[in-house]
PDB file of N, CA and C in Angstrom:
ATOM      1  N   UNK A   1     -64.380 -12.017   6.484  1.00  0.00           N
ATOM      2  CA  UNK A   1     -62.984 -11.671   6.259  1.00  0.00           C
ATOM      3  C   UNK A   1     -62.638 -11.768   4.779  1.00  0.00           C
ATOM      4  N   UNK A   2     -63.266 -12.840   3.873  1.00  0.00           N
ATOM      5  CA  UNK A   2     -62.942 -12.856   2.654  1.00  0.00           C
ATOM      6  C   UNK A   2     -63.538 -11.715   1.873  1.00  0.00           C
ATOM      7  N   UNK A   3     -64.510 -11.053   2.406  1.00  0.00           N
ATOM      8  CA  UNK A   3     -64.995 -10.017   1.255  1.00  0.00           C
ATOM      9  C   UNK A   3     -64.083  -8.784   1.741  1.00  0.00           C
ATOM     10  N   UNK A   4     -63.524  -8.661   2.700  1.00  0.00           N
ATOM     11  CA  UNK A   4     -62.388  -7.504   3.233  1.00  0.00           C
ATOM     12  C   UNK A   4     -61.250  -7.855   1.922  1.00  0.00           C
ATOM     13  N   UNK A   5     -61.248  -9.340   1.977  1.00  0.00           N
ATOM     14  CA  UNK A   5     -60.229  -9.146   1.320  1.00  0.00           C
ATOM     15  C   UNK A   5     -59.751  -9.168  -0.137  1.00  0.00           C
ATOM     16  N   UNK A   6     -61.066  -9.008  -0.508  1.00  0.00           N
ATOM     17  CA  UNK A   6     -61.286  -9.308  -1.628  1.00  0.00           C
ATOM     18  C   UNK A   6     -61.637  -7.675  -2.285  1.00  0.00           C
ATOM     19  N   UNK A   7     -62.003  -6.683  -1.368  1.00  0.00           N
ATOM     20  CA  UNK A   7     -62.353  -5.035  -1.888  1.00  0.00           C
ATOM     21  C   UNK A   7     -61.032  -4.431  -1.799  1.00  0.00           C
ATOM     22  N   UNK A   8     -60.070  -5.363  -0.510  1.00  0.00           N
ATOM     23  CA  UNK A   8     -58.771  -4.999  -0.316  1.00  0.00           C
ATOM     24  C   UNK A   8     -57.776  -4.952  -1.913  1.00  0.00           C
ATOM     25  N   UNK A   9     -58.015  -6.441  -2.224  1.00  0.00           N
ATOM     26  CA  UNK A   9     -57.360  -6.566  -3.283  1.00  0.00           C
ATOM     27  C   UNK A   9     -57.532  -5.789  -4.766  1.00  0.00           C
ATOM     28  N   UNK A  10     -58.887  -5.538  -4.795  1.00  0.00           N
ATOM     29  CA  UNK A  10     -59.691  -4.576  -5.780  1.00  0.00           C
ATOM     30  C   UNK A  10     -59.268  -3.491  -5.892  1.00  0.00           C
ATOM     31  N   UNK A  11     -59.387  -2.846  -4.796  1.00  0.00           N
ATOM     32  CA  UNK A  11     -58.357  -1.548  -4.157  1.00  0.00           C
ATOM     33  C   UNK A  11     -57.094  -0.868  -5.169  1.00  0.00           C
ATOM     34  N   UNK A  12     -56.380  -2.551  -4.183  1.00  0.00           N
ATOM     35  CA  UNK A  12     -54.871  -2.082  -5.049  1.00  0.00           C
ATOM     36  C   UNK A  12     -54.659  -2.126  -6.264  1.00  0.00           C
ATOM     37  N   UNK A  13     -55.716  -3.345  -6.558  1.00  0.00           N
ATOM     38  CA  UNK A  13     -55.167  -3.539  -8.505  1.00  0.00           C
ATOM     39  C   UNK A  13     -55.689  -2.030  -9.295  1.00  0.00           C
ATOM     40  N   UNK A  14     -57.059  -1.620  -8.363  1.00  0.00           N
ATOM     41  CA  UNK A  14     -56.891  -0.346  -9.408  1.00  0.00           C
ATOM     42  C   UNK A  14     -56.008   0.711  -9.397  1.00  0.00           C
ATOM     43  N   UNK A  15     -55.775   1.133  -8.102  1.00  0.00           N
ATOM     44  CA  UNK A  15     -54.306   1.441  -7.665  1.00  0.00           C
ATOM     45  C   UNK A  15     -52.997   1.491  -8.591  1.00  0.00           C
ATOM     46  N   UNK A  16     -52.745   0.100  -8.515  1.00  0.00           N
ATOM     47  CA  UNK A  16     -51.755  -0.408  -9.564  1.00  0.00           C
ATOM     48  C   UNK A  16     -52.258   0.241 -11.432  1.00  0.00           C
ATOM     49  N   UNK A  17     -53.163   0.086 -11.825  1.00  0.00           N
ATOM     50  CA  UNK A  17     -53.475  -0.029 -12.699  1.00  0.00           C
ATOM     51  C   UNK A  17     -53.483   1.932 -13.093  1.00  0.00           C
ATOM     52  N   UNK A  18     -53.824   2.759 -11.876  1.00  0.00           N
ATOM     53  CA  UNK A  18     -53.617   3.994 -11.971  1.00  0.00           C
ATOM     54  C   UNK A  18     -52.553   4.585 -12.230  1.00  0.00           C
ATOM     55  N   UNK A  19     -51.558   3.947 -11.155  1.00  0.00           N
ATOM     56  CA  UNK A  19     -50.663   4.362 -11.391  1.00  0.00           C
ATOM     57  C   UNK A  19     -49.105   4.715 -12.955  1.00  0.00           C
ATOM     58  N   UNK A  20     -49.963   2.866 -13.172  1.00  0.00           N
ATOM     59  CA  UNK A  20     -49.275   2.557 -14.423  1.00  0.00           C
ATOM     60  C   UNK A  20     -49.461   3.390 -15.502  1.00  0.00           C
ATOM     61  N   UNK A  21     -50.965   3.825 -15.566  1.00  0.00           N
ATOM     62  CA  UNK A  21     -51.187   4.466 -16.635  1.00  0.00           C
ATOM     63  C   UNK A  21     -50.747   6.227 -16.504  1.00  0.00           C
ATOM     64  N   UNK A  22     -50.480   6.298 -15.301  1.00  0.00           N
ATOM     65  CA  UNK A  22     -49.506   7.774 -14.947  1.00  0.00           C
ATOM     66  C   UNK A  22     -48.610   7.655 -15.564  1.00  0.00           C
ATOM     67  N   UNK A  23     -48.085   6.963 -15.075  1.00  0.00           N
ATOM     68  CA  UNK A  23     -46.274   6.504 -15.333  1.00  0.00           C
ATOM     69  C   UNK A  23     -46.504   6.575 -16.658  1.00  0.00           C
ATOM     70  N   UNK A  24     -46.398   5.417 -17.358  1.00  0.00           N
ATOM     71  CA  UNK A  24     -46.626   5.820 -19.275  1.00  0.00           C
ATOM     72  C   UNK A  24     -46.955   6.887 -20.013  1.00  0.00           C
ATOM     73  N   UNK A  25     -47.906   7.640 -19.419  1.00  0.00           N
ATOM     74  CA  UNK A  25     -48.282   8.752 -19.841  1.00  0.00           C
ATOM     75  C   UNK A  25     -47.394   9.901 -19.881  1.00  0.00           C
ATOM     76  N   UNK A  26     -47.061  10.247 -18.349  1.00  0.00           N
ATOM     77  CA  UNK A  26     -45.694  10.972 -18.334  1.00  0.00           C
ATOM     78  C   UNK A  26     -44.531  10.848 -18.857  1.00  0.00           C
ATOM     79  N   UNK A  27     -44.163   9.436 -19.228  1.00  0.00           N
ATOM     80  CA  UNK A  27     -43.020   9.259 -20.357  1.00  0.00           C
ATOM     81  C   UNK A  27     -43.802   9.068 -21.755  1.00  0.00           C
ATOM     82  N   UNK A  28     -44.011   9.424 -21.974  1.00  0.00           N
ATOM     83  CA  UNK A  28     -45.167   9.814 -23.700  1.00  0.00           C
ATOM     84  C   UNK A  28     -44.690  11.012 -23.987  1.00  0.00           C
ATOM     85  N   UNK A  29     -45.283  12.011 -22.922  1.00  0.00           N
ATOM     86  CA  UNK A  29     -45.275  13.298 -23.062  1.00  0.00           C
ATOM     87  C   UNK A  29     -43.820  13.885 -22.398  1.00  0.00           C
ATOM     88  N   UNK A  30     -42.808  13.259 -21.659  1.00  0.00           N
ATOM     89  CA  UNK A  30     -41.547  13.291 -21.774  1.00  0.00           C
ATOM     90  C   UNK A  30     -40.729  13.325 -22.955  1.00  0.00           C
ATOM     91  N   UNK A  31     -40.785  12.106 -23.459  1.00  0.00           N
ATOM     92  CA  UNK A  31     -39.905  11.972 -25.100  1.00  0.00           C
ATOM     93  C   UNK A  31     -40.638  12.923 -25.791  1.00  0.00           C
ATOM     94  N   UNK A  32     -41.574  13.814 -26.063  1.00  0.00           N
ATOM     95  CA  UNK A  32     -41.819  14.562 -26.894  1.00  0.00           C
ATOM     96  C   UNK A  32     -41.575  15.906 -26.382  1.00  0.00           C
ATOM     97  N   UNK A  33     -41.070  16.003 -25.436  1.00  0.00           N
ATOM     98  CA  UNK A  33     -40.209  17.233 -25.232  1.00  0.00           C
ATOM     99  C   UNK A  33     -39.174  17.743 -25.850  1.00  0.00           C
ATOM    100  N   UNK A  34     -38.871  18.774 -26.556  1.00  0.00           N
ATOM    101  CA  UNK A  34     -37.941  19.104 -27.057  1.00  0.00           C
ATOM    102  C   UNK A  34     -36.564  19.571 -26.448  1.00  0.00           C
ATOM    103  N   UNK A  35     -37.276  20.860 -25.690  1.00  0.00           N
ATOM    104  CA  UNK A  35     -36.235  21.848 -24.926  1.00  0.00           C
ATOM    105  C   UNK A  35     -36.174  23.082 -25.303  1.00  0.00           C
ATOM    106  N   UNK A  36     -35.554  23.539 -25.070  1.00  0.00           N
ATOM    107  CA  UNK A  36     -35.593  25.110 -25.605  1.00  0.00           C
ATOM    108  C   UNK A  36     -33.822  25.286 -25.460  1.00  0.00           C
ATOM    109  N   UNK A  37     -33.228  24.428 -26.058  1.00  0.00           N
ATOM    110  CA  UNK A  37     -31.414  24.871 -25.774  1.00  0.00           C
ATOM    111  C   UNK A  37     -31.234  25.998 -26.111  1.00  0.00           C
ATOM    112  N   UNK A  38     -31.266  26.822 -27.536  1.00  0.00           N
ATOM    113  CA  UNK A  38     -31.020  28.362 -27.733  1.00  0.00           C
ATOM    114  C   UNK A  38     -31.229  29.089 -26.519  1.00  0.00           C
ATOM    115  N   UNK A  39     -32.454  28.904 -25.734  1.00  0.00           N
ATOM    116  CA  UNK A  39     -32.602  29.667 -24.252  1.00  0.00           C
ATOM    117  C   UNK A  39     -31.725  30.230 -23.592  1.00  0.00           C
ATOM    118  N   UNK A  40     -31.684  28.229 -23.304  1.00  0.00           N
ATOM    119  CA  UNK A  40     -30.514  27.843 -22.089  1.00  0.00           C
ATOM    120  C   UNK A  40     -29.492  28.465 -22.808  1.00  0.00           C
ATOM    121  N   UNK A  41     -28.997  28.312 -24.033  1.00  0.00           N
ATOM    122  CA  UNK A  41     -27.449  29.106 -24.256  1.00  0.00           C
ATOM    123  C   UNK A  41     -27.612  31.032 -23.929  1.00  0.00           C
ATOM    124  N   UNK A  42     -28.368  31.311 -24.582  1.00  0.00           N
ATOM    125  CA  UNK A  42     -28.681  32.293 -24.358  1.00  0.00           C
ATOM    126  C   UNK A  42     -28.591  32.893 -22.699  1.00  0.00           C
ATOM    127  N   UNK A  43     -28.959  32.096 -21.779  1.00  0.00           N
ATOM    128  CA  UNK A  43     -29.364  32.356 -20.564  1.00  0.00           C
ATOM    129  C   UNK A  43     -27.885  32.054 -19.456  1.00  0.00           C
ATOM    130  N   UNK A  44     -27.153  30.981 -20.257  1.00  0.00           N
ATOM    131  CA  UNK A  44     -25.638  30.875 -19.802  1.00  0.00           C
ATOM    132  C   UNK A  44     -24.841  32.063 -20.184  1.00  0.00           C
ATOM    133  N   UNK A  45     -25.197  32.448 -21.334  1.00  0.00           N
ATOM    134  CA  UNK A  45     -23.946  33.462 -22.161  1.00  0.00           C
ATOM    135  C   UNK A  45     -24.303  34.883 -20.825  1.00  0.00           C
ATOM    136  N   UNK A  46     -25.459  34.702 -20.871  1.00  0.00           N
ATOM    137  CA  UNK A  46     -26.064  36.618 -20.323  1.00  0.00           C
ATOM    138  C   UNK A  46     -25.225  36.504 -18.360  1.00  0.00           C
ATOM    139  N   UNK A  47     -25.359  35.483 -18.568  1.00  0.00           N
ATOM    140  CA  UNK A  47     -25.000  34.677 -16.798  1.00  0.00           C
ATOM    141  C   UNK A  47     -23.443  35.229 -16.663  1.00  0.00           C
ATOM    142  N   UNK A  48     -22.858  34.674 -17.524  1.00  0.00           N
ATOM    143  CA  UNK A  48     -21.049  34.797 -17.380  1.00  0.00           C
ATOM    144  C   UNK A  48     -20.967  36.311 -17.746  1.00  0.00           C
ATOM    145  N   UNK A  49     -21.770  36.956 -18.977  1.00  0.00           N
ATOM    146  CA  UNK A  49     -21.120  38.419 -18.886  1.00  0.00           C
ATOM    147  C   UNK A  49     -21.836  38.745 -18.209  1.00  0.00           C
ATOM    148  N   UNK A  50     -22.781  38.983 -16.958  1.00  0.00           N
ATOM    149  CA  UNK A  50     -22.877  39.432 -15.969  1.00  0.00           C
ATOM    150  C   UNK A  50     -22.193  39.174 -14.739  1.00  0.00           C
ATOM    151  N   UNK A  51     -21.328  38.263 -14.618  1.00  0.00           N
ATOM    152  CA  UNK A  51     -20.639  37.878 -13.292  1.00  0.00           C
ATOM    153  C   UNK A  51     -18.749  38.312 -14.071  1.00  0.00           C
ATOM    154  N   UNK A  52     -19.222  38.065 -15.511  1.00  0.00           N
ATOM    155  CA  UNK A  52     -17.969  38.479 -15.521  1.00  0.00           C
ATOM    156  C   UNK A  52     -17.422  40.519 -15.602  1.00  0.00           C
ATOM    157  N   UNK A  53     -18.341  40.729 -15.593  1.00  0.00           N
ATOM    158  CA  UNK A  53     -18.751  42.526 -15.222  1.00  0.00           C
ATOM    159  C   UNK A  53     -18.385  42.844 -14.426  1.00  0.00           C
ATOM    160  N   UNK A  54     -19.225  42.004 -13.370  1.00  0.00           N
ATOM    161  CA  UNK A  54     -19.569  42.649 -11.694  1.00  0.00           C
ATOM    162  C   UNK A  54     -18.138  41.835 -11.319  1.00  0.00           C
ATOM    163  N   UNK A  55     -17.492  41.302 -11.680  1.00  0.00           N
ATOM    164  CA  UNK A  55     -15.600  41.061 -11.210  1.00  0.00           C
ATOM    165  C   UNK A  55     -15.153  41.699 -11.268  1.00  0.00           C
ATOM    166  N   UNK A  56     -15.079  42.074 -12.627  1.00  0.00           N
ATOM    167  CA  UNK A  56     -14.244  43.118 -12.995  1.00  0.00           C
ATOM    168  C   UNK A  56     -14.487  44.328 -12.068  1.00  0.00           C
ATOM    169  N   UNK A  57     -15.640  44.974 -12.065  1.00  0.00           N
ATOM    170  CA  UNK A  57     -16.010  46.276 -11.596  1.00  0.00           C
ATOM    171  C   UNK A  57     -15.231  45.793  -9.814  1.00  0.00           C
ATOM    172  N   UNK A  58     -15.884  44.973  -9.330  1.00  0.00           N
ATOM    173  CA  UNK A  58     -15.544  44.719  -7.980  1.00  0.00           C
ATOM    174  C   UNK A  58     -13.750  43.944  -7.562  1.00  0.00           C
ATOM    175  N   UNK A  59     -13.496  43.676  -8.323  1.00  0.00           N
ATOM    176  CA  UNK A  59     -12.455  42.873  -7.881  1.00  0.00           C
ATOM    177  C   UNK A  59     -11.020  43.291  -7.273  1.00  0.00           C
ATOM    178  N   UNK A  60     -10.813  44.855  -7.531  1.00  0.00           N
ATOM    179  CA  UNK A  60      -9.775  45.593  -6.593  1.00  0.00           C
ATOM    180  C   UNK A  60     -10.414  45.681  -5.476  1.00  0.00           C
ATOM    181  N   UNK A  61     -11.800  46.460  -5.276  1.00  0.00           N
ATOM    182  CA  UNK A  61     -12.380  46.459  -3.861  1.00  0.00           C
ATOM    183  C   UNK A  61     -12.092  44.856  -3.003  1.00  0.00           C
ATOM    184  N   UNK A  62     -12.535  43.909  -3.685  1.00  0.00           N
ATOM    185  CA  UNK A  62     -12.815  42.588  -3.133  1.00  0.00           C
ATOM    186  C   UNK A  62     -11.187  41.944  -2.581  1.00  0.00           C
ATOM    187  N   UNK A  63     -10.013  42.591  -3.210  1.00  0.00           N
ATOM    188  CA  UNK A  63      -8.426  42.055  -2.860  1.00  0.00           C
ATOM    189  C   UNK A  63      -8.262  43.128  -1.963  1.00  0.00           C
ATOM    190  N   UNK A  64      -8.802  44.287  -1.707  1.00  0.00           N
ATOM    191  CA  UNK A  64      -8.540  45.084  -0.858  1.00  0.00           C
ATOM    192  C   UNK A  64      -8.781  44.115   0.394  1.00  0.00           C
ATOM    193  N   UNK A  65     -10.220  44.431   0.519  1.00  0.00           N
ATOM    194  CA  UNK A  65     -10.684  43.790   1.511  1.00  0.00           C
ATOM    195  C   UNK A  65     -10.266  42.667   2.367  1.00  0.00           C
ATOM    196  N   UNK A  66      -9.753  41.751   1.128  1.00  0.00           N
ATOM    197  CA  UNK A  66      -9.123  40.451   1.866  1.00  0.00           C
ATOM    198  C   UNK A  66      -7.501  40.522   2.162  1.00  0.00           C
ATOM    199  N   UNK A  67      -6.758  41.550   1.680  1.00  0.00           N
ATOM    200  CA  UNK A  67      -5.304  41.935   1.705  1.00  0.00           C
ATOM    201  C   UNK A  67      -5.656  42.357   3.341  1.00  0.00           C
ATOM    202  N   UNK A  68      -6.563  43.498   3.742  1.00  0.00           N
ATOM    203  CA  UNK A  68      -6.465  44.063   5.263  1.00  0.00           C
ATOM    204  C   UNK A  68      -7.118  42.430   5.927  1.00  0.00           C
ATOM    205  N   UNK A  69      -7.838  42.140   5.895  1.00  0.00           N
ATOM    206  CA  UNK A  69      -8.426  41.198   6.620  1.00  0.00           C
ATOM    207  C   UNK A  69      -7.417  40.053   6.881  1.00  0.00           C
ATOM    208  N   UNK A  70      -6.384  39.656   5.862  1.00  0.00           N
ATOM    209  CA  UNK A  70      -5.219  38.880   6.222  1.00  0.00           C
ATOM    210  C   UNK A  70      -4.088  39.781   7.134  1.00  0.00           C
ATOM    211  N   UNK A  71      -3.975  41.084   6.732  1.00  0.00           N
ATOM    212  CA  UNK A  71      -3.224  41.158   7.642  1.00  0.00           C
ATOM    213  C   UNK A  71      -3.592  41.803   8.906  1.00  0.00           C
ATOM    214  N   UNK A  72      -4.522  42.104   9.064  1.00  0.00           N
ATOM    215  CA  UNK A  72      -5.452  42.155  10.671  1.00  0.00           C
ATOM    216  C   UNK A  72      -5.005  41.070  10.830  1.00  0.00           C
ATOM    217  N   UNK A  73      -5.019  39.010  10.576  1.00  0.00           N
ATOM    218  CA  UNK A  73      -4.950  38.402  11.282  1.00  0.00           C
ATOM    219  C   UNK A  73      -3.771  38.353  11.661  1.00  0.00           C
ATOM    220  N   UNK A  74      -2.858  39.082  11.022  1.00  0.00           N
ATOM    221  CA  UNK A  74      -1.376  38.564  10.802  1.00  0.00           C
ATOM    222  C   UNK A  74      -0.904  39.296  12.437  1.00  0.00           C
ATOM    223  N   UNK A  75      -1.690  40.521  12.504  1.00  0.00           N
ATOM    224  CA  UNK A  75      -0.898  41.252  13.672  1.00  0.00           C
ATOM    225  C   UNK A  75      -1.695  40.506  14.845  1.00  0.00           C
ATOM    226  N   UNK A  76      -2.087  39.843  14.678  1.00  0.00           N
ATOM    227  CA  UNK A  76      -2.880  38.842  15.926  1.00  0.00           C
ATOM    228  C   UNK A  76      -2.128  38.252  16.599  1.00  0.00           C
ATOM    229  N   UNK A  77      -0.848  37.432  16.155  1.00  0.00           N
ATOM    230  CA  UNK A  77      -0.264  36.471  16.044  1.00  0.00           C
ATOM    231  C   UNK A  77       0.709  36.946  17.028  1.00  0.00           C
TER     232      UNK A  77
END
């Protein structure tokens, strides 16, 4: 039973010892991440004038739609 528990324990410490050196590693090469923000701005700006387009273009159709659809419910009543 003692040598079970003794390959047991071996086991985990390397285990442990794997893991640790994951962990550190991945925050190493974390903090030296920069980013790419110009992207991301870039990739927000293109985002809003495309949704703000497709509003515009759509947005009488889209009050149509919901003007009859309210008052379809209205004659329900």
């Amino acid at each position: 039973m003692n040598k079970v528990m003794k390959s047991i324990f071996t086991a985990e410490l390397a285990l442990r010892q794997r893991v640790t050196s994951m962990h550190s590693s991945f925050f190493a090469r974390l903090k030296d991440e920069k980013g790419d923000v110009p992207g991301w701005v870039l990739v927000v700006l293109m985002t809003t004038g495309l949704v703000t387009a497709i509003w515009t273009i759509a947005a009488p159709r889209l009050t149509a739609i919901l003007k009859n659809s309210l008052d379809s419910m209205n004659g329900i009543r």
